[in-house]
N, C-alpha and C. Protein backbone atom coordinates (compact mmCIF):
# COMPACT_ATOMS: atom_id res chain seq x y z
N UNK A 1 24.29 16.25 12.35
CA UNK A 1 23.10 16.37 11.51
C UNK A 1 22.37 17.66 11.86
N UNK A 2 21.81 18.23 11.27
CA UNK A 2 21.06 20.13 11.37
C UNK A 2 20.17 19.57 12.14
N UNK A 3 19.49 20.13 12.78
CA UNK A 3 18.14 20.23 13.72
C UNK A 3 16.84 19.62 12.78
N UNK A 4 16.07 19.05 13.03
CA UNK A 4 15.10 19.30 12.01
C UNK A 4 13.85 19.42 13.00
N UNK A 5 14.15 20.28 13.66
CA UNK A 5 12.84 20.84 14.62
C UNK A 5 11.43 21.39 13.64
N UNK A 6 10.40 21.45 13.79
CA UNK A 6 9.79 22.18 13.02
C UNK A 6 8.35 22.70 13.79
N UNK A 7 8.41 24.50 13.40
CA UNK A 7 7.75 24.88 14.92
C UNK A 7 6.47 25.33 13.62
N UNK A 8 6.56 24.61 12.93
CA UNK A 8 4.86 24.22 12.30
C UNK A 8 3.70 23.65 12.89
N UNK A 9 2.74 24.52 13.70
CA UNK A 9 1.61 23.73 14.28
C UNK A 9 0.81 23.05 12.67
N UNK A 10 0.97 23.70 11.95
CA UNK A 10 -0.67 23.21 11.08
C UNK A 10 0.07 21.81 10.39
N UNK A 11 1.48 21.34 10.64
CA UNK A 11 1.95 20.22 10.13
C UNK A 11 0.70 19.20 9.94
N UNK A 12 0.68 18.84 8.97
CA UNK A 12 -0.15 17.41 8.41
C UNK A 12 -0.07 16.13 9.15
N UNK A 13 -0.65 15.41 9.49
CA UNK A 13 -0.27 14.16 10.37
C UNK A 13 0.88 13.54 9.24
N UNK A 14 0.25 13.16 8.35
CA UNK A 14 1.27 12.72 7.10
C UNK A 14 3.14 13.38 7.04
N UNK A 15 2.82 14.68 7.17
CA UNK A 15 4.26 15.58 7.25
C UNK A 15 4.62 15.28 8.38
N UNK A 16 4.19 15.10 9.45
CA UNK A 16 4.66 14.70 10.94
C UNK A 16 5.29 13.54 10.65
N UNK A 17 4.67 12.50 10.24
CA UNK A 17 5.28 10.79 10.11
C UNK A 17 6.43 11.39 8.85
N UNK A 18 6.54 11.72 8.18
CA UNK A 18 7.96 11.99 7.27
C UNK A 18 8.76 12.24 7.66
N UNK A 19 8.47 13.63 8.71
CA UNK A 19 9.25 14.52 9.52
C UNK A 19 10.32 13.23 10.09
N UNK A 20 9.48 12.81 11.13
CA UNK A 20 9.72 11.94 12.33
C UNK A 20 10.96 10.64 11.76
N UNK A 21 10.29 9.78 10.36
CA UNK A 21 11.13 9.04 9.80
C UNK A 21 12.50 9.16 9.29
N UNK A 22 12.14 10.92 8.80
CA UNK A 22 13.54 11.07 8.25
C UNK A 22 14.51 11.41 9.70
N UNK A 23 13.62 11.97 10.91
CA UNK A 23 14.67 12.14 11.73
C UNK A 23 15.17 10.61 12.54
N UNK A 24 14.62 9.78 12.56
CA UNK A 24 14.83 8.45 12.99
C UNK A 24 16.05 8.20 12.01
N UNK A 25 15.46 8.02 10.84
CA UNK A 25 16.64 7.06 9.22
C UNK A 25 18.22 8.05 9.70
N UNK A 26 18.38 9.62 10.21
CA UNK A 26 18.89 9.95 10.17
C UNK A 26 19.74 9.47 11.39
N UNK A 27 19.12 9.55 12.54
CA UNK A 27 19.79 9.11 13.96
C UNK A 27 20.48 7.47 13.80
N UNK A 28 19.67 6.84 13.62
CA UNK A 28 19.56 5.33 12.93
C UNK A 28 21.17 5.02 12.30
N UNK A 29 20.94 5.88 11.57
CA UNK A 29 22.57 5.80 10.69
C UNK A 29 24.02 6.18 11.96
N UNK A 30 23.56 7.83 11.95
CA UNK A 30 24.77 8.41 13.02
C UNK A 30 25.21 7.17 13.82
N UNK A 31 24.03 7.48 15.08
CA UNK A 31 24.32 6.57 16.32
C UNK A 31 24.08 4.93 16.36
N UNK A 32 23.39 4.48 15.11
CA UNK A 32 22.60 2.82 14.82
C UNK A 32 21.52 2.68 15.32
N UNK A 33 20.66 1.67 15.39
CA UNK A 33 19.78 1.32 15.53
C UNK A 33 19.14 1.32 17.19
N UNK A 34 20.31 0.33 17.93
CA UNK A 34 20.48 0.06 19.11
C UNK A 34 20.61 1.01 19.76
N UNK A 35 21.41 2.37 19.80
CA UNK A 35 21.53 2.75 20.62
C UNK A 35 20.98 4.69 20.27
N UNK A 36 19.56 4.30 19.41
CA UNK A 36 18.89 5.14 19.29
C UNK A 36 17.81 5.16 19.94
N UNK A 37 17.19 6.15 21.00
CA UNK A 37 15.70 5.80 22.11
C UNK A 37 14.69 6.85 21.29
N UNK A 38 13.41 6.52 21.21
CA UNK A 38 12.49 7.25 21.37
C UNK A 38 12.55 8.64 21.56
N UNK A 39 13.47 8.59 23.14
CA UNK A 39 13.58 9.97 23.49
C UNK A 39 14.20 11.07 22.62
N UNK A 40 15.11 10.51 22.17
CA UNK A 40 15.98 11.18 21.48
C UNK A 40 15.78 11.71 19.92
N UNK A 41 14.66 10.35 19.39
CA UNK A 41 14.11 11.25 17.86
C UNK A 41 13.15 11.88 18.37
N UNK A 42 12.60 12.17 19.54
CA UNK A 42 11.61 13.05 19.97
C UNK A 42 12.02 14.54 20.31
N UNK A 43 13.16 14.44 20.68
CA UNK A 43 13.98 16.12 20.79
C UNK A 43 14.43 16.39 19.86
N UNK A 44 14.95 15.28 18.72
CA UNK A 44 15.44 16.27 17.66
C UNK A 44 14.61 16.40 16.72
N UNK A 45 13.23 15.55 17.26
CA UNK A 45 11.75 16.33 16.11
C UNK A 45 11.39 17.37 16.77
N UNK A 46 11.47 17.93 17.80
CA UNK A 46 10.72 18.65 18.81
C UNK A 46 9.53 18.68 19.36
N UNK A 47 9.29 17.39 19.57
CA UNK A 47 8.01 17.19 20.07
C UNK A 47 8.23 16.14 21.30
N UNK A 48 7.13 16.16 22.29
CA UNK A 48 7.20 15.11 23.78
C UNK A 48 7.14 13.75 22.87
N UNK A 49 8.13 13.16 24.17
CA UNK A 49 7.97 11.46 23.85
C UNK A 49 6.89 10.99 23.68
N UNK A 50 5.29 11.17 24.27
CA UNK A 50 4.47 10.82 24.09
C UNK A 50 3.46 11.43 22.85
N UNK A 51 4.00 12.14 22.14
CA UNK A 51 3.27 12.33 20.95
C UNK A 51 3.83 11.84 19.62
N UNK A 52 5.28 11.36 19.86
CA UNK A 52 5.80 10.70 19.33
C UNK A 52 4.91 9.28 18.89
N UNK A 53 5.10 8.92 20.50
CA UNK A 53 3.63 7.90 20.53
C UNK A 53 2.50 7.50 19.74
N UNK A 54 2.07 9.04 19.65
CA UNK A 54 0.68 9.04 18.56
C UNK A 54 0.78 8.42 16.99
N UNK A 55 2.06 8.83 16.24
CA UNK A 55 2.37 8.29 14.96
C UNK A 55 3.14 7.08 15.38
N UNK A 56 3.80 6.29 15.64
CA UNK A 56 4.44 5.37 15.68
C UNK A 56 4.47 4.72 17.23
N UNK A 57 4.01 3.56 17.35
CA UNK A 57 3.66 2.91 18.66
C UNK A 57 4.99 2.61 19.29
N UNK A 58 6.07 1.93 18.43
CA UNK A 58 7.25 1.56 19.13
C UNK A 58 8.97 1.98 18.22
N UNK A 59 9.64 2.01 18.63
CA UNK A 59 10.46 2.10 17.87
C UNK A 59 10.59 1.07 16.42
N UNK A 60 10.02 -0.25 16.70
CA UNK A 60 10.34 -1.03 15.60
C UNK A 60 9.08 -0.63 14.82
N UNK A 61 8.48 0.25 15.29
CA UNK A 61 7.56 0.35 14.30
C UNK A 61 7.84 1.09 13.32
N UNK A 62 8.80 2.02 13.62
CA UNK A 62 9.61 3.04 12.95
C UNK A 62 10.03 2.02 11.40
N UNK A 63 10.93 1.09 12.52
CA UNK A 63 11.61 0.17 11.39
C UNK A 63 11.24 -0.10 10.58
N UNK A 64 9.63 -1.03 10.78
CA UNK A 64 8.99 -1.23 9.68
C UNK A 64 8.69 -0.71 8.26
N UNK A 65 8.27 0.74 9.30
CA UNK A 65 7.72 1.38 8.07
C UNK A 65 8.62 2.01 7.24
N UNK A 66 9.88 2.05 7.83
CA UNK A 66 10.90 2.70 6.63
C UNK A 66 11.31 1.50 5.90
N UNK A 67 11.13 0.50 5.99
CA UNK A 67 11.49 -0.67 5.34
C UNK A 67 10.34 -0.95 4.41
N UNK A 68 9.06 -1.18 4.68
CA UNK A 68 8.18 -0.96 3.69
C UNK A 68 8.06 0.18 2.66
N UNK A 69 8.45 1.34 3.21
CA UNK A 69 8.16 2.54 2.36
C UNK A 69 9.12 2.64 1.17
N UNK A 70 10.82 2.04 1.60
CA UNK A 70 11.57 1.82 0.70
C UNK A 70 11.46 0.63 -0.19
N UNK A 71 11.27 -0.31 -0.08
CA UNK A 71 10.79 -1.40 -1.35
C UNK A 71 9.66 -1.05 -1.70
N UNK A 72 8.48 -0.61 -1.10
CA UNK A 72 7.41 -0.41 -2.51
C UNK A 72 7.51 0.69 -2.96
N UNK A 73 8.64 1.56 -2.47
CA UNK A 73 9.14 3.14 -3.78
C UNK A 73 9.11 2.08 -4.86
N UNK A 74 10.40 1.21 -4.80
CA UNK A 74 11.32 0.93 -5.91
C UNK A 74 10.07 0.03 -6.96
N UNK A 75 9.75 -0.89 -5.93
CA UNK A 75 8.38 -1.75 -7.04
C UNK A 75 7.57 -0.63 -7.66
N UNK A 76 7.03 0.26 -6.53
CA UNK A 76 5.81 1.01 -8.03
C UNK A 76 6.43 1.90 -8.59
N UNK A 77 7.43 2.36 -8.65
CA UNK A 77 8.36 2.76 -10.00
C UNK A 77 8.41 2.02 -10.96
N UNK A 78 8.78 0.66 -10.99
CA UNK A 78 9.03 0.06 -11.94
C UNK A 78 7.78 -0.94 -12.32
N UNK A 79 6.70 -0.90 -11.26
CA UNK A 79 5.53 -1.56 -12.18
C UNK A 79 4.75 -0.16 -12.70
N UNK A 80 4.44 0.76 -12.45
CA UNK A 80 4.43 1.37 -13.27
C UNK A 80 4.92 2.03 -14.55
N UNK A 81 6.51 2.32 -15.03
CA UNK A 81 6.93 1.82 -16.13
C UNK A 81 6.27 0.55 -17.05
N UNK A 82 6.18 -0.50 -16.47
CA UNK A 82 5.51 -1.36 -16.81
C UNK A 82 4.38 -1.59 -17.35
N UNK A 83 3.43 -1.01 -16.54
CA UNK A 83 1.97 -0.69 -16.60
C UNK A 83 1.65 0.13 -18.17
N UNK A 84 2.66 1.33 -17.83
CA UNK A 84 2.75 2.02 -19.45
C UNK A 84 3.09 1.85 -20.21
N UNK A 85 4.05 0.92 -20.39
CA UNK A 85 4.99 0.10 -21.28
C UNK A 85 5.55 1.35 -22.55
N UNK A 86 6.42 0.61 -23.68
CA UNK A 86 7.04 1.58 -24.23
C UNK A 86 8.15 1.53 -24.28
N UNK A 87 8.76 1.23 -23.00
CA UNK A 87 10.22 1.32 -22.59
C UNK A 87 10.58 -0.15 -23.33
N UNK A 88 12.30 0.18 -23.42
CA UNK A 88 12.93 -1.04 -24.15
C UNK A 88 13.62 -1.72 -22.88
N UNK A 89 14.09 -2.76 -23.15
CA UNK A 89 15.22 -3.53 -21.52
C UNK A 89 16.26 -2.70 -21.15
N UNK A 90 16.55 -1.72 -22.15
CA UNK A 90 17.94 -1.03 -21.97
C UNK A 90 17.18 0.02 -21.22
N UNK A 91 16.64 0.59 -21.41
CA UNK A 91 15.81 2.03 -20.74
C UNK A 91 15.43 1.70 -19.43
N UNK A 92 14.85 0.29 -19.61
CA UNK A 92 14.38 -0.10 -18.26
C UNK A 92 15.02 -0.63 -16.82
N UNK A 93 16.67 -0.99 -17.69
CA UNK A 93 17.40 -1.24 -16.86
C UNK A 93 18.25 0.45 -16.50
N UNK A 94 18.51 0.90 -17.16
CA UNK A 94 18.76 2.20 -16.98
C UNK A 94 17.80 3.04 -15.25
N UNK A 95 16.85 2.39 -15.94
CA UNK A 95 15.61 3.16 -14.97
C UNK A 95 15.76 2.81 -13.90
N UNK A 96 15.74 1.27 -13.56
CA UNK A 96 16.13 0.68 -12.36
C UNK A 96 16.98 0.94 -11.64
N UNK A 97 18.50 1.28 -12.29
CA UNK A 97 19.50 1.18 -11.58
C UNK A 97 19.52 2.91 -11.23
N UNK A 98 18.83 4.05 -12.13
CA UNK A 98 18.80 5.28 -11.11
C UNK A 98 17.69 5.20 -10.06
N UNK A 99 16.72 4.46 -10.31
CA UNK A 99 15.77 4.21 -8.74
C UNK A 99 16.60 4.09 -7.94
N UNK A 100 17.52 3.17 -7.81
CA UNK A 100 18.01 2.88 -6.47
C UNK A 100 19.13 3.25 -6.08
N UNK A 101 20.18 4.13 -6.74
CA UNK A 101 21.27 4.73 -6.73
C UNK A 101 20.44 6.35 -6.24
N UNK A 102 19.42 6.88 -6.41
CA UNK A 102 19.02 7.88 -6.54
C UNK A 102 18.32 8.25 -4.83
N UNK A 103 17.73 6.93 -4.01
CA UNK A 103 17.37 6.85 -2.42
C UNK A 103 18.42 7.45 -2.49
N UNK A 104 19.75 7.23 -2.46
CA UNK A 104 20.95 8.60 -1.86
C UNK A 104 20.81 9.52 -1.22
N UNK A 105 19.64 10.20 -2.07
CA UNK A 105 19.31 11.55 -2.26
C UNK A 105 18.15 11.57 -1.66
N UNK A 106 17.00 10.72 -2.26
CA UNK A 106 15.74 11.34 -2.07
C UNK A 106 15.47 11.08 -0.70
N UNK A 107 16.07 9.66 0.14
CA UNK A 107 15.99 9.16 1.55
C UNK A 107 17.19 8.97 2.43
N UNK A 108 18.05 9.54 2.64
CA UNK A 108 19.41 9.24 2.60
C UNK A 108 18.85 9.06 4.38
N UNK A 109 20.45 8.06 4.87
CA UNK A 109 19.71 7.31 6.16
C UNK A 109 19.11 6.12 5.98
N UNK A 110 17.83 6.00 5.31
CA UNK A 110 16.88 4.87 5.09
C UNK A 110 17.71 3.79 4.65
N UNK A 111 18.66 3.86 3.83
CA UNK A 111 19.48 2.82 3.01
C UNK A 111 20.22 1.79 4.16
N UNK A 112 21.30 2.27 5.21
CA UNK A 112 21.61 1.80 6.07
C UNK A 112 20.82 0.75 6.67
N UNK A 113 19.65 1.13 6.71
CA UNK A 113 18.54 0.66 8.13
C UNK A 113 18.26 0.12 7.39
N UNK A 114 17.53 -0.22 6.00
CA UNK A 114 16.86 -1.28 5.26
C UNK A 114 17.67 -2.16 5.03
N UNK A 115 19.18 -2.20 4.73
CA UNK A 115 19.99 -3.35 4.46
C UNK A 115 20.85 -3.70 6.22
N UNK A 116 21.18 -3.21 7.13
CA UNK A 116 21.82 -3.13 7.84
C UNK A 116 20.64 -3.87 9.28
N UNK A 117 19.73 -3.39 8.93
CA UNK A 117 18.54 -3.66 10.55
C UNK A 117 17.38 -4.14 10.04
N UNK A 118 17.94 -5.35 9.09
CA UNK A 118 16.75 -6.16 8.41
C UNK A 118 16.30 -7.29 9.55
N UNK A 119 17.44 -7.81 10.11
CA UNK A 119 17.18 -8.81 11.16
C UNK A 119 16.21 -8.67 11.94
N UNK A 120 16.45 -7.45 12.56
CA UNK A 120 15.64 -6.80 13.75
C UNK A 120 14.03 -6.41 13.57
N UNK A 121 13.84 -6.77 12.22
CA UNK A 121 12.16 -6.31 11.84
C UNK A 121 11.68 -8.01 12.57
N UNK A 122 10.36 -7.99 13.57
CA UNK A 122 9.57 -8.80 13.88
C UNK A 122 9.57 -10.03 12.38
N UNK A 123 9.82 -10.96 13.02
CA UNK A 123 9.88 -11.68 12.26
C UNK A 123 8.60 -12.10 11.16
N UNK A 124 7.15 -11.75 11.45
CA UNK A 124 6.27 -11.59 10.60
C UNK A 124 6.51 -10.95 9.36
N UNK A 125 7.18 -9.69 9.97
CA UNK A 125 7.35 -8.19 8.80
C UNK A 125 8.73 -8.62 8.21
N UNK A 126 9.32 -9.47 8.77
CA UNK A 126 10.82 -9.87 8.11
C UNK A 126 10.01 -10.49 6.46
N UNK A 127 9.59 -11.48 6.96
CA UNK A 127 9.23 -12.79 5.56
C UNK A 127 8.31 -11.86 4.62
N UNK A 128 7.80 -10.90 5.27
CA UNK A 128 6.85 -9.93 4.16
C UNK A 128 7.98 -9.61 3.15
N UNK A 129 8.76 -8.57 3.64
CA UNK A 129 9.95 -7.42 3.04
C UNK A 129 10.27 -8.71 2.54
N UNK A 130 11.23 -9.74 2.92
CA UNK A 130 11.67 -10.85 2.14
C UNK A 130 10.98 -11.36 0.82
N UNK A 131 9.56 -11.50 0.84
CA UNK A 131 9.05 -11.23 -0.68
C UNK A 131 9.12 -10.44 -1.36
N UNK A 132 9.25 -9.02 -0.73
CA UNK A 132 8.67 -8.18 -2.03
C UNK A 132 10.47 -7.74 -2.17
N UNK A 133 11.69 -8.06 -1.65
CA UNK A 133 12.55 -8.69 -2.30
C UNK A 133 12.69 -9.20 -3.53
N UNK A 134 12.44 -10.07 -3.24
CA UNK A 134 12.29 -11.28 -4.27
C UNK A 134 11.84 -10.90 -5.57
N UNK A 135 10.22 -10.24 -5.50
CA UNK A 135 9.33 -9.87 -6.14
C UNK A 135 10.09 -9.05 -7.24
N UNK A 136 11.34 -8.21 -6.22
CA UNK A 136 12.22 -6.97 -6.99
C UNK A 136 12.69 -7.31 -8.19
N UNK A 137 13.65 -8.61 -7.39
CA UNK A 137 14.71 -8.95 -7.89
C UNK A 137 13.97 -9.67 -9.08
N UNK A 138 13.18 -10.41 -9.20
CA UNK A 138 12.03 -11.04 -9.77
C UNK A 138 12.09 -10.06 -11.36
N UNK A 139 11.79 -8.88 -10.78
CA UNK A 139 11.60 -8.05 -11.69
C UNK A 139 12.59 -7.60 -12.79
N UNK A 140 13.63 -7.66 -11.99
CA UNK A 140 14.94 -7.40 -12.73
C UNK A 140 15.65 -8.31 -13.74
N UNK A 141 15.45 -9.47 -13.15
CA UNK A 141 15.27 -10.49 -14.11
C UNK A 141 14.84 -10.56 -15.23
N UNK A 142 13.08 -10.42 -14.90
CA UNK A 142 12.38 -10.16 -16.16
C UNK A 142 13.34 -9.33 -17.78
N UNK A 143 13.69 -8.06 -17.11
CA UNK A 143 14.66 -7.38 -17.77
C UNK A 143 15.55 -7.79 -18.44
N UNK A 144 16.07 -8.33 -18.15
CA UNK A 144 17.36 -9.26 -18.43
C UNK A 144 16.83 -10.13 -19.23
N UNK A 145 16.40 -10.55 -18.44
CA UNK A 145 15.81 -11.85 -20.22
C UNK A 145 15.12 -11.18 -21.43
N UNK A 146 13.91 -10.24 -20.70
CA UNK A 146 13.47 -10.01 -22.40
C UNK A 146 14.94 -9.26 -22.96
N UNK A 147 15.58 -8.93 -22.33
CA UNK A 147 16.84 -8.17 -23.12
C UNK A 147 17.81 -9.17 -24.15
N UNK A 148 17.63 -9.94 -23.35
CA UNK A 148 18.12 -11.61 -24.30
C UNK A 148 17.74 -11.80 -25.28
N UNK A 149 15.96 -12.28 -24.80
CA UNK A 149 15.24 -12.46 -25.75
C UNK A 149 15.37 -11.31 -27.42
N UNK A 150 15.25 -10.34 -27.12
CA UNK A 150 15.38 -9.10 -28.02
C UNK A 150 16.82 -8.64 -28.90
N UNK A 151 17.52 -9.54 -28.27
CA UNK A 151 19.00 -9.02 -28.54
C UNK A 151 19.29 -7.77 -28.53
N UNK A 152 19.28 -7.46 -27.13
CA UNK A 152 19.64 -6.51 -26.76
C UNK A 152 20.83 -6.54 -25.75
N UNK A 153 21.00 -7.51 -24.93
CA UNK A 153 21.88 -7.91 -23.78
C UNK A 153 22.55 -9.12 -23.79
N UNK A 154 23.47 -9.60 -24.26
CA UNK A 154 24.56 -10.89 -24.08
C UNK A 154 24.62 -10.88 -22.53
N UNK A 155 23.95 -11.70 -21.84
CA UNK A 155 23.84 -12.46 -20.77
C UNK A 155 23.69 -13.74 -20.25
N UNK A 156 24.58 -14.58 -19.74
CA UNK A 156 24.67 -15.67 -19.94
C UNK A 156 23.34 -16.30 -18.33
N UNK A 157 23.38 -15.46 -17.69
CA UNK A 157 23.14 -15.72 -16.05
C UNK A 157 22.31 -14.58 -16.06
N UNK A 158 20.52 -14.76 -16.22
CA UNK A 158 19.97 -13.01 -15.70
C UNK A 158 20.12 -13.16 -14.23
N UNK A 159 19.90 -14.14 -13.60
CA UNK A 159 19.57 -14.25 -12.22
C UNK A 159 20.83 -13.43 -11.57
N UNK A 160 22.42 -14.19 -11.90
CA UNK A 160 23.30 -13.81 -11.31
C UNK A 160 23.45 -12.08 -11.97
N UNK A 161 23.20 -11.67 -12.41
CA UNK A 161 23.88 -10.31 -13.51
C UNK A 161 22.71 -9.46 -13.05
N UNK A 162 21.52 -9.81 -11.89
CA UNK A 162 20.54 -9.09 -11.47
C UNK A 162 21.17 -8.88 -10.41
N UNK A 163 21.47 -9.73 -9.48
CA UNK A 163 22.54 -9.80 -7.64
C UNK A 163 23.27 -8.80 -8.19
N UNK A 164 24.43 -8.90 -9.37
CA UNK A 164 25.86 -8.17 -9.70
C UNK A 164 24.49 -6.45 -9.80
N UNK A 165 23.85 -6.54 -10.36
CA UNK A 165 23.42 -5.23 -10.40
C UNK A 165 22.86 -4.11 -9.47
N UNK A 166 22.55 -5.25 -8.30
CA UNK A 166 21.59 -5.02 -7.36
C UNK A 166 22.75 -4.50 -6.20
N UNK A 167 23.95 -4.92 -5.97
CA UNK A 167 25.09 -4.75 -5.37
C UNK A 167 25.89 -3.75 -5.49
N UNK A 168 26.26 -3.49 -6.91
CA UNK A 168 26.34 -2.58 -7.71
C UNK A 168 26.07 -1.04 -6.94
N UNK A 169 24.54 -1.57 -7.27
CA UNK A 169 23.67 -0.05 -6.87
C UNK A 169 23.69 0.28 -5.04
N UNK A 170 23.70 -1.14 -4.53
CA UNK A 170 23.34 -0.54 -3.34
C UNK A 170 24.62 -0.45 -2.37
N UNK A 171 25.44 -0.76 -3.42
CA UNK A 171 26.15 -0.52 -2.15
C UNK A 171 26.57 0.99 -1.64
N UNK A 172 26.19 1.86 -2.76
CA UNK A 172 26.46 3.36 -2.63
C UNK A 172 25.82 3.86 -1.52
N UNK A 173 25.21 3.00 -0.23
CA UNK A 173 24.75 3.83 0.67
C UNK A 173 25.87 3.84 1.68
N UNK A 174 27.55 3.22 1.36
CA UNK A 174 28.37 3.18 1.70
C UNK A 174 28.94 4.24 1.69
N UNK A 175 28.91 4.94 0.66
CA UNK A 175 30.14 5.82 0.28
C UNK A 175 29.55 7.36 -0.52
N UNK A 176 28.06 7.15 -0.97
CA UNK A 176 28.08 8.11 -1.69
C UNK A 176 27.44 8.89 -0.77
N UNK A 177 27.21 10.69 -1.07
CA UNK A 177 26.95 11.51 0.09
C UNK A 177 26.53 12.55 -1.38
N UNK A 178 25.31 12.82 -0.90
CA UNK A 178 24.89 13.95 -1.67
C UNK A 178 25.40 15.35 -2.02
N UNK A 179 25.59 15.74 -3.15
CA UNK A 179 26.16 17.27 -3.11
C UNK A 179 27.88 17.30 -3.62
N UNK A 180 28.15 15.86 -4.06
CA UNK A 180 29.33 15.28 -4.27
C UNK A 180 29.67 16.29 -5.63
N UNK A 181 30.95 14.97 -6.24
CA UNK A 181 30.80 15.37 -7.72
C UNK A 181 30.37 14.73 -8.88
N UNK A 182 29.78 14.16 -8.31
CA UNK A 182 28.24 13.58 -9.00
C UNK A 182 27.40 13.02 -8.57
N UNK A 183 26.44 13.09 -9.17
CA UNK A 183 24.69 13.42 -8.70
C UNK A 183 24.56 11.84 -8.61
N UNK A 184 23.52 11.27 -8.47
CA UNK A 184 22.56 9.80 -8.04
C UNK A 184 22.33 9.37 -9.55
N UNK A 185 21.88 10.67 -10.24
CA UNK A 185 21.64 10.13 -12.23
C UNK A 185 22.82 9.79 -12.83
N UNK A 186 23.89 10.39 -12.18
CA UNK A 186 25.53 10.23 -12.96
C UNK A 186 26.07 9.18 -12.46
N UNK A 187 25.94 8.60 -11.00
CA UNK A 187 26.40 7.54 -11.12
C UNK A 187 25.99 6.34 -11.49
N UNK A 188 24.25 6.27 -11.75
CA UNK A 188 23.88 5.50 -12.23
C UNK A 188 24.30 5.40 -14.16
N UNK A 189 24.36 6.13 -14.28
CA UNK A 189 24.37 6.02 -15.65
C UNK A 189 25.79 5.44 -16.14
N UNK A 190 26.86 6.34 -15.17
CA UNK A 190 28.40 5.56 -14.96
C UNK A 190 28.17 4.22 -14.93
N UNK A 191 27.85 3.27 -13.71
CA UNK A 191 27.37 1.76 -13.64
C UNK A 191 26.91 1.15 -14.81
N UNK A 192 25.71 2.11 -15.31
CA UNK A 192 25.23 1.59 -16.65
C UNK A 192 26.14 1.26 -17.88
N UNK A 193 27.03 2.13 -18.03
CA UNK A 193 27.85 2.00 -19.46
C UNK A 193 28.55 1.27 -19.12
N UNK A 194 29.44 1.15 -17.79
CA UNK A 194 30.15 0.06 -17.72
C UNK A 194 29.68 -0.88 -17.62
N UNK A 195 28.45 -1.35 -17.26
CA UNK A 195 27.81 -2.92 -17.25
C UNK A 195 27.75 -3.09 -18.57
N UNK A 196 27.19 -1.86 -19.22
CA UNK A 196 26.57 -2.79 -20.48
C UNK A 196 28.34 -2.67 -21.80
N UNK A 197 29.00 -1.80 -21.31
CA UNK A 197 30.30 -1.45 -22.47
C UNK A 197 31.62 -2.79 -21.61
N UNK A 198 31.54 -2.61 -20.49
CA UNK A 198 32.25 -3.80 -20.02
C UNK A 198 33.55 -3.06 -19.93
N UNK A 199 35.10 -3.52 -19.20
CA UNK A 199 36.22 -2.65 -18.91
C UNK A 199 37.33 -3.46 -19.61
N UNK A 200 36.89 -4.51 -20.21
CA UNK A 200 38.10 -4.80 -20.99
C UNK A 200 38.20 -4.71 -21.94
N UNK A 201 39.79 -4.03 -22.69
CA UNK A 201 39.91 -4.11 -24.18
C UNK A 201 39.31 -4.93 -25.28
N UNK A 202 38.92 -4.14 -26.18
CA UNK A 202 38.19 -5.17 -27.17
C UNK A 202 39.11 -5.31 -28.59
């Protein structure tokens, strides 16, 4: 992974905690969870262990917050769509599935640790993230049915055809790597036609 030292004094407290997360999400992945210390996202932020300290109290605190920061991206993306309305189920499912094919890119690292080192969040902050889960998936649903409703989507199962979508998308923190030969919008949109065009002869 490149250095991401940064010999910026006037850094923002805010740019510091980004800094710091993305170099954690990044170590996190390489080496895992376990056998990533403090010390070590502290040299490759370039700053003492103890100022490390100052933004983030413990390592799981790290956890947390990249786990929070990634589900309420994806929710206020899509309650905002919402909020403005306009959009049809097809657009909106469209929309959804480049939100989350698109972390690739915008957080790459984070994906691992949010599906991979869910256990390990304090069990308080577990049952939180576990709602707003839900809340997601909740949402996706919604989709799906008014898409029903509208005749727009032959779906027999929104619930199950939300999981198939949700799987779909995430599992690309497996395999996809930015800079490829295609972008986070292309493969979402790939997923898309085949969900909605389907692969068998008609």
């Amino acid at each position: 992974m490149a250095d991401a030292r940064s010999t910026d004094l006037r850094m923002s407290g805010r740019q510091r905690k980004e800094q710091i997360m993305k170099v954690a999400a990044g170590l996190f992945d390489t080496r895992g969870y376990q056998d990533t210390s403090m010390e070590a996202i502290a040299q490759q932020v370039g700053v003492r262990k103890a100022s490390l300290y100052y933004y983030f109290a413990s390592k799981d605190a790290l956890l947390v917050q990249m786990h929070q920061e990634m589900i309420d991206l994806i929710i206020d993306a899509q309650q905002s769509r919402l909020d403005e309305g306009g959009l049809a189920p097809r657009e909106l499912l469209l929309a959804i599935m480049t939100d989350l094919v698109s972390l690739m890119e915008t957080h790459p690292g984070h994906l691992r640790v949010f599906f991979e080192h869910f256990r390990e969040l304090p069990e308080q902050v577990r049952d939180e993230i576990a709602g707003k889960r839900d809340r997601y998936l909740r949402m996706l649903v919604d989709v799906l049915e008014r898409g029903v409703a509208e005749g727009e989507f032959r779906v027999a199962d929104p619930g199950l055809t939300a999981l198939a979508v949700l799987g779909m998308c995430n599992w690309t923190y497996q395999w996809f790597r930015p800079g490829g030969k295609r972008d986070a919008a292309e493969v979402a949109r790939y997923f898309y036609d085949t969900l909605l065009g389907g692969i068998g002869e008609r």
